[in-house]
Each structure stands twice: as C-alpha cells, then as structure tokens.
C-alpha atoms as a PDB file:
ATOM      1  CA  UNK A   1     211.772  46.002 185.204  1.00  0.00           C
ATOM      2  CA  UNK A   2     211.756  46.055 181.549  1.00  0.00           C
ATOM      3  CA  UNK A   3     209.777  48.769 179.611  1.00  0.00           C
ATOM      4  CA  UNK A   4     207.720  48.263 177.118  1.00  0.00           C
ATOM      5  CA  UNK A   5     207.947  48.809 173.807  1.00  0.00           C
ATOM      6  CA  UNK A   6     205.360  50.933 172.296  1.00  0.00           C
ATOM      7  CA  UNK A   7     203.451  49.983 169.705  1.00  0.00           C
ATOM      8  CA  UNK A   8     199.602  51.090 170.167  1.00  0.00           C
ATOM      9  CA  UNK A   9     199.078  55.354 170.832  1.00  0.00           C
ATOM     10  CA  UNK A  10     195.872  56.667 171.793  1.00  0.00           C
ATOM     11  CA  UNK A  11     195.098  60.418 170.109  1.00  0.00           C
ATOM     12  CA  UNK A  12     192.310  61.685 171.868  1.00  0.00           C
ATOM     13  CA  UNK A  13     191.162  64.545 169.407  1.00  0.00           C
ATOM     14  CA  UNK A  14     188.268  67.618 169.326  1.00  0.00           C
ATOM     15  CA  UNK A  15     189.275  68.449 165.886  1.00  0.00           C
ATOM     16  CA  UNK A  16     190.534  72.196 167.028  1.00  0.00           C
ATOM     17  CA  UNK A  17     193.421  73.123 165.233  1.00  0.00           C
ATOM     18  CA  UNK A  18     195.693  72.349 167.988  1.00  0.00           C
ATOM     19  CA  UNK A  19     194.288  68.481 168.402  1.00  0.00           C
ATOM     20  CA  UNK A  20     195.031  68.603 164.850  1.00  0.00           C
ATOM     21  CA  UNK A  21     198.529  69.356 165.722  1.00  0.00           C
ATOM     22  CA  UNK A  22     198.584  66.570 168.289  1.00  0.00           C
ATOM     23  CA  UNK A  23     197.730  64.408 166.397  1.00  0.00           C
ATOM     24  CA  UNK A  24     200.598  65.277 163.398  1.00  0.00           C
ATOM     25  CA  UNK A  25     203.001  65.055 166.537  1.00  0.00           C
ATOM     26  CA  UNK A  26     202.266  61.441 167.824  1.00  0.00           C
ATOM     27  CA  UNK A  27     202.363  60.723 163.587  1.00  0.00           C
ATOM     28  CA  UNK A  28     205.791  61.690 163.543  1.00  0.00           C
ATOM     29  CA  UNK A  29     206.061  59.502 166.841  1.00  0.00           C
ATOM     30  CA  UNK A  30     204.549  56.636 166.092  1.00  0.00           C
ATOM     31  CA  UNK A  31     206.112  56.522 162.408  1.00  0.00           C
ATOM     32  CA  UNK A  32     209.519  56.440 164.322  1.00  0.00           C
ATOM     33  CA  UNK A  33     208.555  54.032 166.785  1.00  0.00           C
ATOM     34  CA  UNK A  34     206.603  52.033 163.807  1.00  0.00           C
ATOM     35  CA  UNK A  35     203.495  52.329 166.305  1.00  0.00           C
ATOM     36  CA  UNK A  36     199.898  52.210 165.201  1.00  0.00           C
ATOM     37  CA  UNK A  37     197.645  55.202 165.780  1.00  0.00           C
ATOM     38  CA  UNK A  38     194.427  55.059 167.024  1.00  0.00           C
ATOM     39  CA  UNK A  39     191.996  58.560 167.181  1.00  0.00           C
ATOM     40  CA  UNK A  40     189.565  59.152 169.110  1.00  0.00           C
ATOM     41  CA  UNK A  41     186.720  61.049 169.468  1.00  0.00           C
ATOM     42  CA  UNK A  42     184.186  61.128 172.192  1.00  0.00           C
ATOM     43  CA  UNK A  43     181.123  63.747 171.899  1.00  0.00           C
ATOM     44  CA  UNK A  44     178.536  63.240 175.114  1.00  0.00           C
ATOM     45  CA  UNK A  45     175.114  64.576 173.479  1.00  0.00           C
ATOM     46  CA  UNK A  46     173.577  67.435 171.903  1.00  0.00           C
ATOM     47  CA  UNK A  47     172.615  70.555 172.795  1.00  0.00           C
ATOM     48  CA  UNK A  48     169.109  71.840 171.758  1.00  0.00           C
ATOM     49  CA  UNK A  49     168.502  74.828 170.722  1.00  0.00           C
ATOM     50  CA  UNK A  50     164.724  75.977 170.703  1.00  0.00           C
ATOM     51  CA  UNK A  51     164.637  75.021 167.423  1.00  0.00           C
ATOM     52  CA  UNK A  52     165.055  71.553 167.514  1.00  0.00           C
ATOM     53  CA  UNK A  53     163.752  70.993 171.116  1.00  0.00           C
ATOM     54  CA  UNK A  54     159.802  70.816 169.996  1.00  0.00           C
ATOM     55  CA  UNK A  55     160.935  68.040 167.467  1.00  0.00           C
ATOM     56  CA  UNK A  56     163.264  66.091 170.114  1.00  0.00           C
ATOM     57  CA  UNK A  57     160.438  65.935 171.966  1.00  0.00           C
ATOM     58  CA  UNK A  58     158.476  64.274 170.032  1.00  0.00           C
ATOM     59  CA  UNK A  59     160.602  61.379 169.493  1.00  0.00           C
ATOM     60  CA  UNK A  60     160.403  57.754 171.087  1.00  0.00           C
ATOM     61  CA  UNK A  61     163.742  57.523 173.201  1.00  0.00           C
ATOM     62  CA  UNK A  62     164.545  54.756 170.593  1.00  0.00           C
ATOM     63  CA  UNK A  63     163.977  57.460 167.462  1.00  0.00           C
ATOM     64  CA  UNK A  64     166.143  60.034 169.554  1.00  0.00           C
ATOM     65  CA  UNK A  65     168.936  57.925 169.708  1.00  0.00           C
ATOM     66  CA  UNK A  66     169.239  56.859 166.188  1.00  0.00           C
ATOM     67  CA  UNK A  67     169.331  60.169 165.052  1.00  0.00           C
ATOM     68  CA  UNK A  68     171.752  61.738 167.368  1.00  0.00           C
ATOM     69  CA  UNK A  69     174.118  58.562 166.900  1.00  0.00           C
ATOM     70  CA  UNK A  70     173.261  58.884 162.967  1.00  0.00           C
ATOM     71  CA  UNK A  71     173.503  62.861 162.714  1.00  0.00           C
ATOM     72  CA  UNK A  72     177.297  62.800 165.269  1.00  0.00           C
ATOM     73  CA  UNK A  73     178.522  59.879 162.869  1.00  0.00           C
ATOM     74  CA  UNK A  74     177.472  61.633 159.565  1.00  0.00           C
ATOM     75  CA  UNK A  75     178.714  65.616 161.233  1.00  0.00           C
ATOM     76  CA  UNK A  76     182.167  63.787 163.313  1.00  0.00           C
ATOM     77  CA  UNK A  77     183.293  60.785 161.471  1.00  0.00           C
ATOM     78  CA  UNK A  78     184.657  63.183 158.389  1.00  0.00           C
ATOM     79  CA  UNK A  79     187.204  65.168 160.495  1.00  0.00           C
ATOM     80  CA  UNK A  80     188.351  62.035 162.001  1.00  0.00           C
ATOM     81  CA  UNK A  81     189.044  60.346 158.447  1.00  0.00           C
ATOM     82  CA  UNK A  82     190.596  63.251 157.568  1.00  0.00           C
ATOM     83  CA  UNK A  83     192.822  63.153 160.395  1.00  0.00           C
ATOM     84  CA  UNK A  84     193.288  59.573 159.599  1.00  0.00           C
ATOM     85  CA  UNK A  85     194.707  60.289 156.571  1.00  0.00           C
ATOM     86  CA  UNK A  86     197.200  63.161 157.917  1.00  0.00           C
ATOM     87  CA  UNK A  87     198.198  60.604 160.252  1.00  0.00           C
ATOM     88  CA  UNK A  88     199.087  58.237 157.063  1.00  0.00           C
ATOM     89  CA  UNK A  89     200.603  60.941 155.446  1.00  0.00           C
ATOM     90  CA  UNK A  90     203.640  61.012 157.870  1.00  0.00           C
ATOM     91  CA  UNK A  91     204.283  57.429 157.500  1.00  0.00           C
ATOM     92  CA  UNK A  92     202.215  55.553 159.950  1.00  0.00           C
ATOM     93  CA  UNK A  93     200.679  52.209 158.121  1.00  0.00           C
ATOM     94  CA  UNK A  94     198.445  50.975 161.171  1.00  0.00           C
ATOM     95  CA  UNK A  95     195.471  54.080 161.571  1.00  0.00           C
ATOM     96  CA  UNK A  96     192.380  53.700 163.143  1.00  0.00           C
ATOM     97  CA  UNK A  97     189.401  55.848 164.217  1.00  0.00           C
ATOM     98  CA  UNK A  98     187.065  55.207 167.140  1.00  0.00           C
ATOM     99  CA  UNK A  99     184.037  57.918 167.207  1.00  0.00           C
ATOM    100  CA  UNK A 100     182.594  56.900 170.952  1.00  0.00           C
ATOM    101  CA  UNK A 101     179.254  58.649 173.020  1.00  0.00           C
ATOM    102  CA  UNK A 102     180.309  59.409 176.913  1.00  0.00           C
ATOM    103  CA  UNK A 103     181.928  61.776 178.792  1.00  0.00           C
ATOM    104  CA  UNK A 104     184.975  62.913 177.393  1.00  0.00           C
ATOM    105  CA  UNK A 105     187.276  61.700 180.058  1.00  0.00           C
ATOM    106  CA  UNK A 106     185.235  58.772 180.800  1.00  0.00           C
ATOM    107  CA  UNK A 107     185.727  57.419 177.528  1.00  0.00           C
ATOM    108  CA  UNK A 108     189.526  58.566 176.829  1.00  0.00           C
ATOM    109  CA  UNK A 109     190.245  56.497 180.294  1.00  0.00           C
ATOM    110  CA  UNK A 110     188.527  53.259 179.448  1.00  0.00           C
ATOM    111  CA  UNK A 111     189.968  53.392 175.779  1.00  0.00           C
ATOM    112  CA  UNK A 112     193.635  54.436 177.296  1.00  0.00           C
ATOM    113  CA  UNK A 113     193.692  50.858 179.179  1.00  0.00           C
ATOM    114  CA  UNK A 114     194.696  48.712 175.820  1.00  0.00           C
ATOM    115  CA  UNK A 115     197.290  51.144 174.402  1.00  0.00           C
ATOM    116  CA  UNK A 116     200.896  51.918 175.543  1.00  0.00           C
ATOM    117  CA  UNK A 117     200.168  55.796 175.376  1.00  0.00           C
ATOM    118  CA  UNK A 118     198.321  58.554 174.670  1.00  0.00           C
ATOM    119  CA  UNK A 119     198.883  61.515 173.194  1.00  0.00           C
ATOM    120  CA  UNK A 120     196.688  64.924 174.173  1.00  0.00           C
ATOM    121  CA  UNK A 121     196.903  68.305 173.784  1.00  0.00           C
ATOM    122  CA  UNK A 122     196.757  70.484 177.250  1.00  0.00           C
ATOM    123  CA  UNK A 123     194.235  72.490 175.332  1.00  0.00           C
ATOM    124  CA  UNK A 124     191.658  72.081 172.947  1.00  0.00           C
ATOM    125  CA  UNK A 125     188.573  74.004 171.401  1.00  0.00           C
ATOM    126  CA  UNK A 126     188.799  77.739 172.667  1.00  0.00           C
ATOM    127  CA  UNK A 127     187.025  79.898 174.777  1.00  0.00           C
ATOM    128  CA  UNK A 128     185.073  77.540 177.526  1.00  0.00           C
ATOM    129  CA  UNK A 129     185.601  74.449 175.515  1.00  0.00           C
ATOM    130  CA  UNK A 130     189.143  75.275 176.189  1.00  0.00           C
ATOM    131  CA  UNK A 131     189.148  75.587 179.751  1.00  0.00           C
ATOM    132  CA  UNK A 132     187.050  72.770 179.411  1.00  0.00           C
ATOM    133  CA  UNK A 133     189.650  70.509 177.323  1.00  0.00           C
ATOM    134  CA  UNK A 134     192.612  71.678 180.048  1.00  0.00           C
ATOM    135  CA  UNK A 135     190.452  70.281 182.836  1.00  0.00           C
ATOM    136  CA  UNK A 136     189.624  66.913 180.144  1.00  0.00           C
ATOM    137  CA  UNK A 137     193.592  66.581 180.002  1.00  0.00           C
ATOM    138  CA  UNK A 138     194.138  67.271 183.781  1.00  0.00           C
ATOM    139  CA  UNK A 139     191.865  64.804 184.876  1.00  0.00           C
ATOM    140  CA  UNK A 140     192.805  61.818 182.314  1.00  0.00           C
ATOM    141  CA  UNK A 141     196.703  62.906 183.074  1.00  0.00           C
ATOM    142  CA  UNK A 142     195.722  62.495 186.646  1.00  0.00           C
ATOM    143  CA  UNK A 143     193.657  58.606 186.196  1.00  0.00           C
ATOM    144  CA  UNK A 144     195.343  57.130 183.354  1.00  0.00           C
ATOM    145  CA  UNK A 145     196.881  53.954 183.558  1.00  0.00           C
ATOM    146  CA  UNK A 146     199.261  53.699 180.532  1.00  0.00           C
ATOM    147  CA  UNK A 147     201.795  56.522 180.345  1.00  0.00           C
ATOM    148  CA  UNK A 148     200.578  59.765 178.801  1.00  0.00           C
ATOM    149  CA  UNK A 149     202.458  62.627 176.491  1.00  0.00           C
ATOM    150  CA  UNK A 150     200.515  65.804 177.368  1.00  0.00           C
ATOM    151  CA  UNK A 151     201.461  68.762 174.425  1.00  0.00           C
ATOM    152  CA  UNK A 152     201.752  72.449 175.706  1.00  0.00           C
ATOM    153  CA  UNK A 153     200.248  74.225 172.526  1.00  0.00           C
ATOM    154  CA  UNK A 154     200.766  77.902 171.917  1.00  0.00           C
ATOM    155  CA  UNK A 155     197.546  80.015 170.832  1.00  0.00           C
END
C-alpha cells in the first residue's frame, strides 16, 4: 500500500498563543512538503451576559442569527487572516481560512475528511478552555479519519 503524498493540512486554531505556534509549525511543514494550508476556526455560539440577554431576546431567531454570524465574522475572521499571513510568511503559497459555527470537534472532524492531515495543538486557550481544548484534541485524535500531528506545547 502506497502512502499518500500530502498536499492539503488542516490547522484547527483558537488563536491562543500556542495554536499560533501550531500553526507556524505545520507552515514550516507544509512549505517543505509544498502543501497548502487550510485554518480553521470553529466558535459554537455566544455567551450572554446580562447585558446583552434583554436585547437577544428581543430578536426574531432570523435577526439573532445575522448578528451573531455578522458580530463572530467581524470579532474572528481578523486573527485568522493574520494567521494566514504568518502562514505565508514561511513560504506556503496555497493559504486558506474557513471560520465555521458547530461544535468544535464536530466541525474539525467533518472538515478533516478532504485533507491529508491535520495539525493541532494538545492544548489551547488556558484555564478551562484549556482543559477544554485537550479534551477537543483527544476526541478528534480519537475519530479522525486522515492522519493527525498532535503538538505537545509547553506553558
């Protein structure tokens, strides 16, 4: 059985200094290999603060989705270009961003299936988020069906 080349790496990212450093890491990769690299970046919904929950409320389901999906893209899509462009930086011609809504490991699974690998940190955003992002990486380490590089971080 042959392996295959590969040419298409999936960089599932939170934008926490160590995804950053994932991401820099499958550049370096993927401008070896002369792979494309594709970031990701799934966020699942907001969280309301008292604040804002008297004015979510008074939305049409239609006007609450809009705004979420126009305040995540206007708030997420800038660390992702930026990231984009780090990627570039190291030599990689082919970069692309994906922002998508879901559960985290939902959404890195489904995307995984047309690349040959992804790239993830073991950790991500500290405190909970962290714990959070180790369980993320277990469980899409455990499901995935394209090889996966999973990068031990230090603090």
């Amino acid at each position: 059985m042959a392996v295959k080349p590969i040419a298409r790496i999936l960089v599932p990212v939170d934008f926490s200094p160590s995804s950053r450093r994932v991401a820099e890491l499958a550049a370096q990769l993927a401008a070896a290999l002369g792979a494309e690299v594709h970031l990701l970046h799934a966020w699942q919904g907001p969280n309301l603060d008292a604040d804002l929950e008297a004015w979510w409320e008074s939305l049409r389901p239609e006007e609450r989705t809009a705004s979420l999906i126009s305040y995540v893209t206007e708030q997420e899509q800038g660390p992702l270009n930026e990231l984009a462009v780090a990627v570039r930086r190291v030599g990689v011609k082919n970069v692309t961003t994906v922002l998508a809504r879901g559960k985290p490991a939902a959404v890195v699974l489904e995307q995984a299936r047309g690349f040959d690998l992804v790239v993830m940190g073991e950790h991500g955003r500290a405190g909970v988020m962290g714990r959070v992002s180790a369980s993320l990486a277990e469980r899409v380490a455990r499901q995935c069906p394209v090889p996966i590089l999973l990068v031990p971080l230090a603090e």
